[in-house]
Protein backbone atom coordinates (compact mmCIF):
# COMPACT_ATOMS: atom_id res chain seq x y z
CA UNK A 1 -36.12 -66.10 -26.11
CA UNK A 2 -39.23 -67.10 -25.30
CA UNK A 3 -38.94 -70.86 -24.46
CA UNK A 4 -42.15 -71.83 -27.46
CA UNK A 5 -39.35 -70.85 -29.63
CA UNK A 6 -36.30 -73.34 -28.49
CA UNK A 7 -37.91 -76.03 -29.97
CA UNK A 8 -36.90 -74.79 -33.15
CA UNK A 9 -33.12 -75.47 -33.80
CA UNK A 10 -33.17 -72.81 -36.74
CA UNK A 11 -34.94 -69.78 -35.09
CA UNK A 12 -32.46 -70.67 -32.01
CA UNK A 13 -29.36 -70.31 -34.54
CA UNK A 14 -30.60 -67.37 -36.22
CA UNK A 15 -31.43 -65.48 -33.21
CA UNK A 16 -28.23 -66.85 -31.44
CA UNK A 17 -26.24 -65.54 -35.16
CA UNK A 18 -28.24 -62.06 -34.93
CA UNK A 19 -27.48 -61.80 -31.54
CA UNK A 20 -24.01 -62.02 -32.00
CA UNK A 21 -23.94 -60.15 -35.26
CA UNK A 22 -25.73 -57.11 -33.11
CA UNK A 23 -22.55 -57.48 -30.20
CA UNK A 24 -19.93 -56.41 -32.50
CA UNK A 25 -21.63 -53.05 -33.69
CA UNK A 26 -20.28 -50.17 -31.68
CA UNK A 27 -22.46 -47.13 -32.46
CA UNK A 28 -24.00 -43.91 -30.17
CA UNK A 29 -27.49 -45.08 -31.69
CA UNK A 30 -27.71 -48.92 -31.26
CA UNK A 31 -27.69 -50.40 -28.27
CA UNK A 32 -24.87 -52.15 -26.64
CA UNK A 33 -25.13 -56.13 -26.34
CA UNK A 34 -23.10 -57.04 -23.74
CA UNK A 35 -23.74 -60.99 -23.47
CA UNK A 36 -25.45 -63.63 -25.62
CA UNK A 37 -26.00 -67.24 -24.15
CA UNK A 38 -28.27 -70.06 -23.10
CA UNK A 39 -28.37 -70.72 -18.94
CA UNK A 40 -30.44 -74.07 -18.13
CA UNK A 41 -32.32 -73.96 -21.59
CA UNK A 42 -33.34 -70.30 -21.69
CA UNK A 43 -31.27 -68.82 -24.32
CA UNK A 44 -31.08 -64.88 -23.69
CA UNK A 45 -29.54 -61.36 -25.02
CA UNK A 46 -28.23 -59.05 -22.63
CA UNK A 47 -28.20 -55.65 -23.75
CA UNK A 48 -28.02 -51.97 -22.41
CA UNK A 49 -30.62 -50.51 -20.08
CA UNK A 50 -32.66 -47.46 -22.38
CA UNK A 51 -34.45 -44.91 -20.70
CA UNK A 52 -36.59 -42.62 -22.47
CA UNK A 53 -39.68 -44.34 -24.32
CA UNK A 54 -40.18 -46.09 -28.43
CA UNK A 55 -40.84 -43.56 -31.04
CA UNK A 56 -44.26 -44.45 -31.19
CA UNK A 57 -44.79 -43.67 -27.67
CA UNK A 58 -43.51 -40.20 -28.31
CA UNK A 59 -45.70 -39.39 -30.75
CA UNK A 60 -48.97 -41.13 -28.86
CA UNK A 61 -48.39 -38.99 -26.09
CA UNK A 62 -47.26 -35.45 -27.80
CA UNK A 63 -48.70 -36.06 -31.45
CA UNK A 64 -47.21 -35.20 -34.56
CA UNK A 65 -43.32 -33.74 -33.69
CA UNK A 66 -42.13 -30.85 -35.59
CA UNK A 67 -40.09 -31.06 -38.64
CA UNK A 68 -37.13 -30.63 -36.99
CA UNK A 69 -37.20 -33.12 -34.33
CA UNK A 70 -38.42 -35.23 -36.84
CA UNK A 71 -35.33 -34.68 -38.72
CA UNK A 72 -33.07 -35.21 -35.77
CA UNK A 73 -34.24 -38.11 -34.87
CA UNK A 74 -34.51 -39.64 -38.13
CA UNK A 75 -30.80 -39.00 -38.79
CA UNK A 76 -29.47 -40.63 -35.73
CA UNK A 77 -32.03 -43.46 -36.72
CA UNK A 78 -30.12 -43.09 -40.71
CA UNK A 79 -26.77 -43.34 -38.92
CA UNK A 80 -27.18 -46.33 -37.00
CA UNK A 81 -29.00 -48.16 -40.13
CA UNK A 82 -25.60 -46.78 -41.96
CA UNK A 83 -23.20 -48.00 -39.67
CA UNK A 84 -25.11 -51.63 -39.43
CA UNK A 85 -25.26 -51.82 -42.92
CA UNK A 86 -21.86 -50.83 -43.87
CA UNK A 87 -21.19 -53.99 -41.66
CA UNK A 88 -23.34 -56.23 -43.19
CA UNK A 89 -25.69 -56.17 -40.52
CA UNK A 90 -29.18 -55.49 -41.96
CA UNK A 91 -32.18 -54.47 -39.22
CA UNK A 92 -35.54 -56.51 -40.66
CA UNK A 93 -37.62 -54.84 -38.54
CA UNK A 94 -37.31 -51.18 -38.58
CA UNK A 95 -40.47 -49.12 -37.47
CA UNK A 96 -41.02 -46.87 -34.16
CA UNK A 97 -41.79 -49.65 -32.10
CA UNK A 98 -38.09 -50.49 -32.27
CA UNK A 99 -36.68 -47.01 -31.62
CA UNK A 100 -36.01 -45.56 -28.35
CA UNK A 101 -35.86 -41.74 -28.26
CA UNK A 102 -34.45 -40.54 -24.58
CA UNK A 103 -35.44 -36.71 -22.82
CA UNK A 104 -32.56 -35.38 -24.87
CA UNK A 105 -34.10 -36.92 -27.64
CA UNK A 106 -31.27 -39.12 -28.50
CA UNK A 107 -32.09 -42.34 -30.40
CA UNK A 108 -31.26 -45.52 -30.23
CA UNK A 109 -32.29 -48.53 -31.87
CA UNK A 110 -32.43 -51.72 -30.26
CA UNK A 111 -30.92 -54.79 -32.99
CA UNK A 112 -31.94 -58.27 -33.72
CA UNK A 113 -30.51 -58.20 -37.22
CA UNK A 114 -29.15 -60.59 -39.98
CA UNK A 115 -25.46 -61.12 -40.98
């Protein structure tokens, strides 16, 4: 967390809440959060290493991606929204930015999210 941030004891519970919320989904498209805690005032999230590069990296450096892929990778991207939200867990800030599409084009999608 970006120490600017600490200073504010509400955005410091909410992203310590999300974090936590995040940590108990167990899904083949979200990332895995292994840790959430604060060490000498710097409050962090550790998470799974992705490889691969965001969605909107993808498509800057192929262009548009065929209907297809499109498709595949929007239902792995449907599944993982589906599994959060069956869980109570809702993403608030879904875009490609926030997706991470691997060479096998698997997706995952990082979560900061609210119980």
């Amino acid at each position: 967390l970006p120490p600017h941030f600490t200073f504010d004891r509400q955005f410091v519970e909410r992203f310590r809440r999300e974090a936590q919320a995040a940590a108990r989904l167990q899904h083949p498209n979200i990332v895995d959060i292994y840790d959430v805690g604060v060490e000498d005032g710097v409050h962090y999230i550790v998470m799974e290493l992705l490889s691969g590069r965001t969605l909107t990296r993808l498509v800057a450096d192929e262009g548009p991606l065929p209907p297809e892929r499109t498709s595949r990778i929007a239902g792995q991207v449907a599944a993982a929204l589906d599994h959060a939200h069956r869980r109570g867990v809702v993403h608030r800030d879904v875009k490609p930015a926030n997706i991470f599409v691997d060479q096998d084009d698997h997706a995952t999608r990082p979560t900061l999210a609210s119980p």
